[in-house]
C-alpha atoms as a PDB file:
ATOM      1  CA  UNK A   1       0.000   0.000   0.000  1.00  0.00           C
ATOM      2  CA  UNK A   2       1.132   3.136  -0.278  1.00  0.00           C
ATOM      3  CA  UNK A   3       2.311   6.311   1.395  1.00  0.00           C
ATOM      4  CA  UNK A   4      -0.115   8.518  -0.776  1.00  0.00           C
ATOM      5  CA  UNK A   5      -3.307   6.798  -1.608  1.00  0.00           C
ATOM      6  CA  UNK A   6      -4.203   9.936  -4.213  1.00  0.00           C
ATOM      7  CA  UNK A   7      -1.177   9.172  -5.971  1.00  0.00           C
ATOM      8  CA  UNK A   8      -3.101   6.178  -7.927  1.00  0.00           C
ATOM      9  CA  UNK A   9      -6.076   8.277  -8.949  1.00  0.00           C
ATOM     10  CA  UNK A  10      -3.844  10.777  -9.898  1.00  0.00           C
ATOM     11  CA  UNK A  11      -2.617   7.741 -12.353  1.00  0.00           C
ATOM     12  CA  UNK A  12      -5.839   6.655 -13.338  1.00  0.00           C
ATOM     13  CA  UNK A  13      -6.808   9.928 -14.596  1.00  0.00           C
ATOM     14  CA  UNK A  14      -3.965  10.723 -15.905  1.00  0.00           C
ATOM     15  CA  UNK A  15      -4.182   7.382 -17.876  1.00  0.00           C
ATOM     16  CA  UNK A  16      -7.492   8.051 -18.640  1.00  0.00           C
ATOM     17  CA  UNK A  17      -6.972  11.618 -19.682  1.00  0.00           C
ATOM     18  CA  UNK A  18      -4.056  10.994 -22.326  1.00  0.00           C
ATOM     19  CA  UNK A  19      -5.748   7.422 -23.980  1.00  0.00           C
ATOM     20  CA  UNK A  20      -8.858   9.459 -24.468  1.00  0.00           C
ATOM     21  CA  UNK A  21      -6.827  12.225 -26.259  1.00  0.00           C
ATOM     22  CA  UNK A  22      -4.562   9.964 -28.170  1.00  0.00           C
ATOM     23  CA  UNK A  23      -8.165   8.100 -29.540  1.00  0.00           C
ATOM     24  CA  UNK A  24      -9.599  11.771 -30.706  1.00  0.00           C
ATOM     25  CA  UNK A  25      -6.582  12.797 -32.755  1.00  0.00           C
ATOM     26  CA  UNK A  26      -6.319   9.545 -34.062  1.00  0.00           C
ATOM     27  CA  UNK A  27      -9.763  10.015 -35.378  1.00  0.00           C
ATOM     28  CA  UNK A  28      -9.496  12.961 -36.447  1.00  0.00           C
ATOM     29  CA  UNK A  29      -7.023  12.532 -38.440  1.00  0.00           C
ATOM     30  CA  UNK A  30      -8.346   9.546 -39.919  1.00  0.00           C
ATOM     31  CA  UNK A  31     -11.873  11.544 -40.654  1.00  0.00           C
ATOM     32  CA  UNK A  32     -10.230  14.096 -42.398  1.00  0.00           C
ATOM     33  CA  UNK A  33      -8.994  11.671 -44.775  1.00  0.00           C
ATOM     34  CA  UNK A  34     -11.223  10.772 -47.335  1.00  0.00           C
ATOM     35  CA  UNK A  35     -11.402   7.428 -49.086  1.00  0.00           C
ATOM     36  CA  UNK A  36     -13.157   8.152 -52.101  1.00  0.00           C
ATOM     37  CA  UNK A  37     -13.520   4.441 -53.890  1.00  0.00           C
ATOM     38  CA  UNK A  38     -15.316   5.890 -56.930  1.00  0.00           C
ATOM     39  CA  UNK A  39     -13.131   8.910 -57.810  1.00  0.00           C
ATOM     40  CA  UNK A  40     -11.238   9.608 -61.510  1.00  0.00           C
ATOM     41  CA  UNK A  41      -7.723  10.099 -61.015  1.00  0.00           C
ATOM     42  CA  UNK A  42      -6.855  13.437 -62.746  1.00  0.00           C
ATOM     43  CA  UNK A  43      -3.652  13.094 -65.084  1.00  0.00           C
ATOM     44  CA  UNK A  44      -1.181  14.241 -62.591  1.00  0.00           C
ATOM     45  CA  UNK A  45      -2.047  12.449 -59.361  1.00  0.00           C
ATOM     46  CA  UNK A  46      -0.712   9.359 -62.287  1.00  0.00           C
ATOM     47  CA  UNK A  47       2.726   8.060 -63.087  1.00  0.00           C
ATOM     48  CA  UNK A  48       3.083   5.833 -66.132  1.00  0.00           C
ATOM     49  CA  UNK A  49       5.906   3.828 -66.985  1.00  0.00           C
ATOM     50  CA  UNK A  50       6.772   1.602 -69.866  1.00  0.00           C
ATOM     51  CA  UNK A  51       5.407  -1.859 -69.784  1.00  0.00           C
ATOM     52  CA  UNK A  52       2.026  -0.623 -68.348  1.00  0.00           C
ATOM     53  CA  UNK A  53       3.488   0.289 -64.826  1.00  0.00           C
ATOM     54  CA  UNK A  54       0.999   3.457 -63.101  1.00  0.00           C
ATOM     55  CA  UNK A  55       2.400   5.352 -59.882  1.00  0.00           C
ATOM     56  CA  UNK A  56       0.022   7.132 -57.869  1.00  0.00           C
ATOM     57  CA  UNK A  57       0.317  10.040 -55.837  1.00  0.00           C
ATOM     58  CA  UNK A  58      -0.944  10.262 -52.944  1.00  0.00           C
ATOM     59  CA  UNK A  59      -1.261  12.586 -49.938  1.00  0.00           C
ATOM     60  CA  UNK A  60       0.874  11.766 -46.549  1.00  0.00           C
ATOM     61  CA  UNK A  61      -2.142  10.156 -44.197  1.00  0.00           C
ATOM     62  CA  UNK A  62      -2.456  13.009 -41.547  1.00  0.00           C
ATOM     63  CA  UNK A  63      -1.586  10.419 -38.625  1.00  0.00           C
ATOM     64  CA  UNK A  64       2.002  10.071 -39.520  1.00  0.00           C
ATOM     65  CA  UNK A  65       1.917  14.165 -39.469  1.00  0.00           C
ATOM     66  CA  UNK A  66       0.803  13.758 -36.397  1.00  0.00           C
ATOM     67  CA  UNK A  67       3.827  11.548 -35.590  1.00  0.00           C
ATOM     68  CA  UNK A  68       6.565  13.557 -37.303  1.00  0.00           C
ATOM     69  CA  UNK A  69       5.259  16.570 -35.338  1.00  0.00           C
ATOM     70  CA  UNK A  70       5.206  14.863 -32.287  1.00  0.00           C
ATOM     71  CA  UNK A  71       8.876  13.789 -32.539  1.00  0.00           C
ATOM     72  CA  UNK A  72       9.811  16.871 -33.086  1.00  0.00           C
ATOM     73  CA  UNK A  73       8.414  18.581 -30.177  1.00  0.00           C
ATOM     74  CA  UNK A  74       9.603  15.905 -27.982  1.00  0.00           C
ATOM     75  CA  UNK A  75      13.385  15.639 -29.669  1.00  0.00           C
ATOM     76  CA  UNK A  76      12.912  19.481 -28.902  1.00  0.00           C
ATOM     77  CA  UNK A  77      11.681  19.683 -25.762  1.00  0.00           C
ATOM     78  CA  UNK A  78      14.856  17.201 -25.049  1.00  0.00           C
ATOM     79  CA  UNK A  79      17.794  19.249 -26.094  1.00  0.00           C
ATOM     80  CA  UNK A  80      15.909  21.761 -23.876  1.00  0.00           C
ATOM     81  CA  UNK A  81      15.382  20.140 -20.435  1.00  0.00           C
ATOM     82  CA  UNK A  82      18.768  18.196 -20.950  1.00  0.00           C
ATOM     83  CA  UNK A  83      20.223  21.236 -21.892  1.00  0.00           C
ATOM     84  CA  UNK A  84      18.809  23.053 -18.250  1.00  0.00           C
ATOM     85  CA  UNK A  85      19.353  20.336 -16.122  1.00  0.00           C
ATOM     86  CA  UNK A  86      22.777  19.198 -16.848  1.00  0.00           C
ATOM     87  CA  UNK A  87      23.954  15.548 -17.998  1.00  0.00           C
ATOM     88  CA  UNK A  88      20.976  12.789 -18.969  1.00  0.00           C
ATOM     89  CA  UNK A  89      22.077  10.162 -16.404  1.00  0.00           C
END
């Protein structure tokens, strides 16, 4: 048991707090990406290639934005607490 019971509530929500925010960007940025099935590719979103080979373009899903952005902050936010607080370990 211990020493401060509010401690594991403090978890909890905290737990609760960040899943719940991590599931609404996720969905947003998966709602924001449309999957049109039916669409006509327009001539430059097309690559082609001899022998019948087609590249398509597409846009970068908005989840691994989400990701590079994220990195960066943190790698950021690194150098800059590191940077105040001395060595790492």
């Amino acid at each position: 048991m211990r020493y401060f019971t509010l401690l594991d509530f403090q978890y909890v929500v905290l737990l609760v707090f960040l899943g719940l925010s991590g599931l609404i960007v996720i969905y947003l940025a998966f709602s924001g990406y449309g999957h049109e099935r039916g669409r006509r590719k327009r001539p430059d979103e097309t690559e082609d290639y001899p022998e019948g080979i087609q590249v398509e373009r597409n846009r970068i899903p908005p989840i691994l934005i989400f990701v590079y952005i994220a990195f960066i902050l943190w790698a950021v936010g690194y150098v800059i607490v590191i940077g105040l607080r001395g060595k790492a370990f």
